[in-house]
PDB file of N, CA and C in Angstrom:
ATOM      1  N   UNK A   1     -69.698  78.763  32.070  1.00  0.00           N
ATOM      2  CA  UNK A   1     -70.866  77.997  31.711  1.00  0.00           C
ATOM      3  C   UNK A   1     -70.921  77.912  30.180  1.00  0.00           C
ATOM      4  N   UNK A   2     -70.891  76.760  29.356  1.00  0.00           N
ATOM      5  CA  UNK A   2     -71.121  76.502  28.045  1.00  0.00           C
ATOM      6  C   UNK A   2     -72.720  76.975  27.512  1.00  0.00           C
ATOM      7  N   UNK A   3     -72.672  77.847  27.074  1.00  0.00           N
ATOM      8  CA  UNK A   3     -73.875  77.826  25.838  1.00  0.00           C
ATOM      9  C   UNK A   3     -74.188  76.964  24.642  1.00  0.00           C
ATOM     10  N   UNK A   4     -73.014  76.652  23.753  1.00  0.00           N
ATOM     11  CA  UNK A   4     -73.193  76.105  23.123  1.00  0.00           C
ATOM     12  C   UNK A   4     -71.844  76.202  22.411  1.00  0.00           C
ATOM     13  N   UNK A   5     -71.677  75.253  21.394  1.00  0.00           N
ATOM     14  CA  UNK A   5     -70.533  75.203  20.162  1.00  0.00           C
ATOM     15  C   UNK A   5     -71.039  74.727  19.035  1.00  0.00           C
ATOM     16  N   UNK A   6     -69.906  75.142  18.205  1.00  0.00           N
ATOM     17  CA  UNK A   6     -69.909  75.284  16.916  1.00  0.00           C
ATOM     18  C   UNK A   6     -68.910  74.271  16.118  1.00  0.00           C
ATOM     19  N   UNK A   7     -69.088  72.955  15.169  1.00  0.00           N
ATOM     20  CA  UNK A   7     -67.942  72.709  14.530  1.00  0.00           C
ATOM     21  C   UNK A   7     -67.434  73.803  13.631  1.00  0.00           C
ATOM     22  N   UNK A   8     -66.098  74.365  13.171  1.00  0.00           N
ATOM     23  CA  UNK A   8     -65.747  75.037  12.360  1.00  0.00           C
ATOM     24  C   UNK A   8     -64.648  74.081  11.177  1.00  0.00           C
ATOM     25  N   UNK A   9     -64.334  73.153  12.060  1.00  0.00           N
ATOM     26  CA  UNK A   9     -63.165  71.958  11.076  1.00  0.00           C
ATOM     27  C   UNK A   9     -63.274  71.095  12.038  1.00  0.00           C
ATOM     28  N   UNK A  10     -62.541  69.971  11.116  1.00  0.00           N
ATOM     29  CA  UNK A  10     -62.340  68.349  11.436  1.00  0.00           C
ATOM     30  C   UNK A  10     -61.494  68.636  13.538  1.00  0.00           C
ATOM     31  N   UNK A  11     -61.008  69.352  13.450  1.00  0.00           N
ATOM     32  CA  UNK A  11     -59.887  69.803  14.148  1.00  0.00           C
ATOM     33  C   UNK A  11     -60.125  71.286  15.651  1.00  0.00           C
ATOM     34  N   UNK A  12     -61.295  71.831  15.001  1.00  0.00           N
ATOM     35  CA  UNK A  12     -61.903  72.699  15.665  1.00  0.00           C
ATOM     36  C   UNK A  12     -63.401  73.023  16.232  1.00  0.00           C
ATOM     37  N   UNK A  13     -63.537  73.679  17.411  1.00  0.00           N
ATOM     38  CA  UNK A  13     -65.135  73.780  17.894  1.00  0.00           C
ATOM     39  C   UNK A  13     -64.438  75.658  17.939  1.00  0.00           C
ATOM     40  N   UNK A  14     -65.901  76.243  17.611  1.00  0.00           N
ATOM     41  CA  UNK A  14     -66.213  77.577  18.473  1.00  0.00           C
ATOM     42  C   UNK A  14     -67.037  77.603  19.034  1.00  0.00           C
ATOM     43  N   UNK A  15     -66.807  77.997  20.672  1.00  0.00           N
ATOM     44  CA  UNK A  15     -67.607  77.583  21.907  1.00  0.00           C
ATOM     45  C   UNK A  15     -67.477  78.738  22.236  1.00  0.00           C
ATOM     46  N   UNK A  16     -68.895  79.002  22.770  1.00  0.00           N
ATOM     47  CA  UNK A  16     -69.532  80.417  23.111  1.00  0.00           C
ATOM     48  C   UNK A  16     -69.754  79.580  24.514  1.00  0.00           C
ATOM     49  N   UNK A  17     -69.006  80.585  25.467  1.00  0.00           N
ATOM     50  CA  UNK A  17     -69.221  80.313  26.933  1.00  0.00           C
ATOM     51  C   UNK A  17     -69.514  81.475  27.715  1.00  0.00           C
ATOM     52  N   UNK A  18     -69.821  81.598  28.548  1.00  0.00           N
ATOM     53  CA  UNK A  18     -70.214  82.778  30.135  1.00  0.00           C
ATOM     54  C   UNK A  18     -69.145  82.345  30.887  1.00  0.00           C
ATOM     55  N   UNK A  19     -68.365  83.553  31.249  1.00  0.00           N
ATOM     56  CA  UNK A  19     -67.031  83.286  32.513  1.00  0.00           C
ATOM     57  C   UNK A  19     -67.301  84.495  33.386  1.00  0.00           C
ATOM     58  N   UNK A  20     -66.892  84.258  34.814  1.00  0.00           N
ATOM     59  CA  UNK A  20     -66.599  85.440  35.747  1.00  0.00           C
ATOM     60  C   UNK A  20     -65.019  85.678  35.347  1.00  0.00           C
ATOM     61  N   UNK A  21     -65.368  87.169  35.387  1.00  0.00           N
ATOM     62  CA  UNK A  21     -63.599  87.477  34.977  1.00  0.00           C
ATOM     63  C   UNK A  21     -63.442  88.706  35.866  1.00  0.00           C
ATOM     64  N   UNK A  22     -62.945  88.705  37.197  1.00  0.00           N
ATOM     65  CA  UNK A  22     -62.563  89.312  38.033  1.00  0.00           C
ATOM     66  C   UNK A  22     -63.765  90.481  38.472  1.00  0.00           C
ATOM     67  N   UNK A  23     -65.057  89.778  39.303  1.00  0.00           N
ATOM     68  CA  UNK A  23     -66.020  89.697  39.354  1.00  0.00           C
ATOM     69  C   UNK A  23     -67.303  89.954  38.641  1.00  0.00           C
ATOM     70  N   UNK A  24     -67.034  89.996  37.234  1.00  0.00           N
ATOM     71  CA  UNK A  24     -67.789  90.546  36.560  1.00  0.00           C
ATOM     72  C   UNK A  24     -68.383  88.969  35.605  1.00  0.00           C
ATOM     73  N   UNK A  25     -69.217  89.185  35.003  1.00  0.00           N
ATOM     74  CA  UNK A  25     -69.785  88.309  33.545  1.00  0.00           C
ATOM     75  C   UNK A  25     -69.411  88.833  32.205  1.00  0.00           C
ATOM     76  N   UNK A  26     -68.581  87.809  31.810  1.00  0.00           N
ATOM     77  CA  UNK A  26     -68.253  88.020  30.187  1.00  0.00           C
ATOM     78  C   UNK A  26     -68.332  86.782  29.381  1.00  0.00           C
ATOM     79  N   UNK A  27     -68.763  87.422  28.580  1.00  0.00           N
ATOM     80  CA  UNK A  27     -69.382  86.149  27.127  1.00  0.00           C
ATOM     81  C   UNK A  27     -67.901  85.901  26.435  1.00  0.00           C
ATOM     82  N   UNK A  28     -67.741  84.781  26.336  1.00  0.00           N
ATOM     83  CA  UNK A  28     -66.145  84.355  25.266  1.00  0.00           C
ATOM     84  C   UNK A  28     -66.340  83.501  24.484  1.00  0.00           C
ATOM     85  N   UNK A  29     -66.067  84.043  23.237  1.00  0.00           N
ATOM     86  CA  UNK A  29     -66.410  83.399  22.254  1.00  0.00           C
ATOM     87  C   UNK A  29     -64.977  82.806  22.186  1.00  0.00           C
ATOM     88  N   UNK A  30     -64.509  81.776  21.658  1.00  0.00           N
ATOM     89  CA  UNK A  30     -63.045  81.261  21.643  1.00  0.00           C
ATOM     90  C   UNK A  30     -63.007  79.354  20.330  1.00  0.00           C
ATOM     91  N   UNK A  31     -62.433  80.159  20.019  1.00  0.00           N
ATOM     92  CA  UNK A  31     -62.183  78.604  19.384  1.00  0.00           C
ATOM     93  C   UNK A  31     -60.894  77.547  20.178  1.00  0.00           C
ATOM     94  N   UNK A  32     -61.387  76.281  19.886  1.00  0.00           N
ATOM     95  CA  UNK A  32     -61.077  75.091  20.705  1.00  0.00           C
ATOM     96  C   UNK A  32     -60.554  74.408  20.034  1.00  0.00           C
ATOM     97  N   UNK A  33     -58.929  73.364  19.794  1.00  0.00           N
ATOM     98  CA  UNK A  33     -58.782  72.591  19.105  1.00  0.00           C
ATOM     99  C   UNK A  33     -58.932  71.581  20.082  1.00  0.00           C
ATOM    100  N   UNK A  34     -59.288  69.937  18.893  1.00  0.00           N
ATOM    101  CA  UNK A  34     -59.350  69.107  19.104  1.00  0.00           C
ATOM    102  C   UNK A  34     -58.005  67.917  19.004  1.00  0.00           C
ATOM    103  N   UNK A  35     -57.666  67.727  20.280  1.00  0.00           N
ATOM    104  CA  UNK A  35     -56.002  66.798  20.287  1.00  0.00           C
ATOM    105  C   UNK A  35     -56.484  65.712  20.438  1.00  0.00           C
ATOM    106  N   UNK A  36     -55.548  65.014  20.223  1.00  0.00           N
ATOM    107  CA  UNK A  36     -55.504  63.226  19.900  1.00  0.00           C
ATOM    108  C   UNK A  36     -56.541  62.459  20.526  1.00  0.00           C
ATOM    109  N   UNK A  37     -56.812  62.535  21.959  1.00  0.00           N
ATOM    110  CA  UNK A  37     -57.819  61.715  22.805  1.00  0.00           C
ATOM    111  C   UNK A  37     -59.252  62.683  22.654  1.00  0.00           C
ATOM    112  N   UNK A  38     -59.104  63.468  22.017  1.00  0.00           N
ATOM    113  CA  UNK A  38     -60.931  64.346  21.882  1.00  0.00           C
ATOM    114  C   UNK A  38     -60.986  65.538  22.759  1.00  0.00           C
ATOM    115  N   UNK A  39     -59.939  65.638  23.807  1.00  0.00           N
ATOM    116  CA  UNK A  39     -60.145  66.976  24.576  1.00  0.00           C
ATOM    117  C   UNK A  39     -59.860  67.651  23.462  1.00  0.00           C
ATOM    118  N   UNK A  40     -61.139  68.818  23.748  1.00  0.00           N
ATOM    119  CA  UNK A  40     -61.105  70.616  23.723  1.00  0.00           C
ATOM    120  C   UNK A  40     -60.164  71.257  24.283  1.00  0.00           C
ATOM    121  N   UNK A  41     -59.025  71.544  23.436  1.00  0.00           N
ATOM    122  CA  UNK A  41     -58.054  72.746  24.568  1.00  0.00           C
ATOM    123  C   UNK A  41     -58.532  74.590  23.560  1.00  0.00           C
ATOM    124  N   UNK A  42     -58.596  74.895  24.933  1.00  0.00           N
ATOM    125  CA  UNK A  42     -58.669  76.855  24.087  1.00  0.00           C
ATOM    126  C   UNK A  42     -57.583  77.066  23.512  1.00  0.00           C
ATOM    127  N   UNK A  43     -57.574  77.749  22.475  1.00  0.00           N
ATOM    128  CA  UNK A  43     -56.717  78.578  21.186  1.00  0.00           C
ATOM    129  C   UNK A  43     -56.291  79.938  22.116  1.00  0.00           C
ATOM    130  N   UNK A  44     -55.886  80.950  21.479  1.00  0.00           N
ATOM    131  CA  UNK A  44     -55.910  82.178  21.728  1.00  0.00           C
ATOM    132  C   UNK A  44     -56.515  82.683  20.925  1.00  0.00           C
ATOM    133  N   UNK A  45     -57.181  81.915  19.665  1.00  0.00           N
ATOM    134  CA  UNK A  45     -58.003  83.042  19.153  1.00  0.00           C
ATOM    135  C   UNK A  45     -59.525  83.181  19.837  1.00  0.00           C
ATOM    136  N   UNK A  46     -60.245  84.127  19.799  1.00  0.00           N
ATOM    137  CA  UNK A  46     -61.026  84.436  20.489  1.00  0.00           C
ATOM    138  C   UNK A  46     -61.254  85.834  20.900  1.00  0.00           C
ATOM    139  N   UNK A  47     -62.360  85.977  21.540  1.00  0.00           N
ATOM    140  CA  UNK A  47     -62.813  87.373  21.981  1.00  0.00           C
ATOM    141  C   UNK A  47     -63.956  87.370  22.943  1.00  0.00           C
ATOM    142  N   UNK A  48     -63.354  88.141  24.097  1.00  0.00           N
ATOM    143  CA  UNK A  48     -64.222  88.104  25.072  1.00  0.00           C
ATOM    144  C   UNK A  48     -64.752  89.712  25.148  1.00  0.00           C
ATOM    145  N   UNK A  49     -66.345  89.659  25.858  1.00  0.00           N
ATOM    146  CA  UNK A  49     -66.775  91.066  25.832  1.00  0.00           C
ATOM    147  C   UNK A  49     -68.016  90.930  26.716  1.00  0.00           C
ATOM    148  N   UNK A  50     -68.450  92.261  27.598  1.00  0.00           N
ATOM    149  CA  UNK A  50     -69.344  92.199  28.175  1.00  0.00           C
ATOM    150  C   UNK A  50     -70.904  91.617  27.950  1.00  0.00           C
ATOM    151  N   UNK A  51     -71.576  91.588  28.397  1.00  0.00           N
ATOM    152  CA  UNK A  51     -73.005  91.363  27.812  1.00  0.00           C
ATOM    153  C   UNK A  51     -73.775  92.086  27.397  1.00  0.00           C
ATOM    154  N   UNK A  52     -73.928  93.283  27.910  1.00  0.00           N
ATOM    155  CA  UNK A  52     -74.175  94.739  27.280  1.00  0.00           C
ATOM    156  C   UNK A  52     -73.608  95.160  25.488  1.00  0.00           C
ATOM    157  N   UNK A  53     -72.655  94.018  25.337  1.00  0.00           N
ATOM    158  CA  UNK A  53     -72.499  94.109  24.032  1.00  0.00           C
ATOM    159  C   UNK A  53     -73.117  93.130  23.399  1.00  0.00           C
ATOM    160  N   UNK A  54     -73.355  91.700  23.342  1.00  0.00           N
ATOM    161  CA  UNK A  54     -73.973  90.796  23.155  1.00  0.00           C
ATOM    162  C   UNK A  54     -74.983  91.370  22.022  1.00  0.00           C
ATOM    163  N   UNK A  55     -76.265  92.548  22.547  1.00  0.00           N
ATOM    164  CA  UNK A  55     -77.024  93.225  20.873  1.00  0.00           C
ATOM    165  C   UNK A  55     -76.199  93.474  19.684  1.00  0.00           C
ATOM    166  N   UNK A  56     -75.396  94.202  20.147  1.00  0.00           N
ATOM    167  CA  UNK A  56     -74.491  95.018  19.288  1.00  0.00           C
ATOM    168  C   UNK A  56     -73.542  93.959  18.338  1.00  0.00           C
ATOM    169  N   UNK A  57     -73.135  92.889  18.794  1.00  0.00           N
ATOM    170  CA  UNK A  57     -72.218  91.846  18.432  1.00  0.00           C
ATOM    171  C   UNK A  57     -72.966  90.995  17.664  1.00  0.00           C
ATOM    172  N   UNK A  58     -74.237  90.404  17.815  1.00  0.00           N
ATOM    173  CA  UNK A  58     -75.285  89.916  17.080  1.00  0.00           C
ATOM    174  C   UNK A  58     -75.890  90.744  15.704  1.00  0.00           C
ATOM    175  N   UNK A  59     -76.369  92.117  15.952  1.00  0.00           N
ATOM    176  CA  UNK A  59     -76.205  92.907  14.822  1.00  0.00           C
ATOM    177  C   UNK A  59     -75.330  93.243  13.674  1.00  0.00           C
ATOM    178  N   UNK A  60     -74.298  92.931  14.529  1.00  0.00           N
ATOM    179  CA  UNK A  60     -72.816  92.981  13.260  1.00  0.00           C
ATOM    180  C   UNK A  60     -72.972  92.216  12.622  1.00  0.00           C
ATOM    181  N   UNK A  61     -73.297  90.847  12.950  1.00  0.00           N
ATOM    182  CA  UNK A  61     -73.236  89.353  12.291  1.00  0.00           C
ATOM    183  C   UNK A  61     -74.117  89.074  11.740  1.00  0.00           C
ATOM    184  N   UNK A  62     -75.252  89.570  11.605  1.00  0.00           N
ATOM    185  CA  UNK A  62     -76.584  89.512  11.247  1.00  0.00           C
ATOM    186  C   UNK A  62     -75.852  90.626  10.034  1.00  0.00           C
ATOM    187  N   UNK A  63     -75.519  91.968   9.751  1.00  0.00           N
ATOM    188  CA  UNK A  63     -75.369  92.700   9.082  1.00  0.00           C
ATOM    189  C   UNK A  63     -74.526  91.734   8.368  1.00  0.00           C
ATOM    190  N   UNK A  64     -72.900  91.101   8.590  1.00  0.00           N
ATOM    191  CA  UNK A  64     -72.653  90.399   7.605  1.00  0.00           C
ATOM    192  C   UNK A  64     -73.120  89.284   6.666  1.00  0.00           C
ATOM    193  N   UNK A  65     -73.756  88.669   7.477  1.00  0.00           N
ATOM    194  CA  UNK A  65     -74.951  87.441   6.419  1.00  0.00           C
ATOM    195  C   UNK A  65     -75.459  88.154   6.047  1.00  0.00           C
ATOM    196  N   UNK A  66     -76.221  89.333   5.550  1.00  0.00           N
ATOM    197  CA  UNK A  66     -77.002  90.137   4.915  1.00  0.00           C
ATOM    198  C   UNK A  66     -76.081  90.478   3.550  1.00  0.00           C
ATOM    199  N   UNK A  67     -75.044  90.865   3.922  1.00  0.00           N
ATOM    200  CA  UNK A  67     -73.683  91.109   2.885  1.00  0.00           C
ATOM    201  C   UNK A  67     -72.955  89.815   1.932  1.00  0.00           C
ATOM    202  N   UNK A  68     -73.250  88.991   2.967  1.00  0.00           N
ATOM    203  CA  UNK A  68     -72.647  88.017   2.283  1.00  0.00           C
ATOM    204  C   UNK A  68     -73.959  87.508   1.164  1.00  0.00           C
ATOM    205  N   UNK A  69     -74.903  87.596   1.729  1.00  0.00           N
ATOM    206  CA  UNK A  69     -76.224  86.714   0.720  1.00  0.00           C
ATOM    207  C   UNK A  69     -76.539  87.800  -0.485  1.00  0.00           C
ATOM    208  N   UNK A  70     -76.103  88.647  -0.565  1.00  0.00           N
ATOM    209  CA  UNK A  70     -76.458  90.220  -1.286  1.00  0.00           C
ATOM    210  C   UNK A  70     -75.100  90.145  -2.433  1.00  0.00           C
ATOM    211  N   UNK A  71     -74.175  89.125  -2.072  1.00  0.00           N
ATOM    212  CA  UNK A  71     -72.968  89.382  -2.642  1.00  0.00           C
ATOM    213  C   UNK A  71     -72.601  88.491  -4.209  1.00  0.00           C
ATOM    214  N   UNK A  72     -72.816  89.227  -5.138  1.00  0.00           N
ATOM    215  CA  UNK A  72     -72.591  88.206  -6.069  1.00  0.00           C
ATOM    216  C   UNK A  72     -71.865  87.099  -6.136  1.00  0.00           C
ATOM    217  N   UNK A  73     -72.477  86.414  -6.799  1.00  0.00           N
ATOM    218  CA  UNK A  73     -72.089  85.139  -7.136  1.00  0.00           C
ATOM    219  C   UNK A  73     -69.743  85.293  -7.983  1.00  0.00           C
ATOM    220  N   UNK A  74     -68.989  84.170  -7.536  1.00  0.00           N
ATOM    221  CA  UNK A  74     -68.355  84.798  -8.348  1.00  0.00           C
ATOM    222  C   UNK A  74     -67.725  83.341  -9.310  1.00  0.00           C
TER     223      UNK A  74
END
């Protein structure tokens, strides 16, 4: 199930989806390139992880924009 995406380049989406993965629910975050006719094909980059991590994974990212906005100018 799609949640949502992200442009990252002319060339790329990161699409945050919900998959059953051998009966379970996991969140996959994965980036998508974009080929000639407009299909989305999946990359291998990416990372999939339970939902129980989902706080924990949001906190990280939240901690880095905090780092990054804190970070001098250069």
């Amino acid at each position: 199930m799609l949640i949502g995406k992200i442009m990252t380049s002319t060339k790329h989406r990161l699409m945050v989806t919900v998959e059953d993965h051998k009966g379970a629910k996991i969140v996959d975050l994965r980036s998508y390139q974009i080929i000639n006719d407009g299909e989305l094909v999946p990359t291998r980059d990416g990372i999939s992880f339970s939902p129980e991590k989902v706080d924990a994974v949001i906190e990280l990212l939240r901690e880095a924009q905090k780092k990054i906005a804190g970070a001098p100018a250069r």
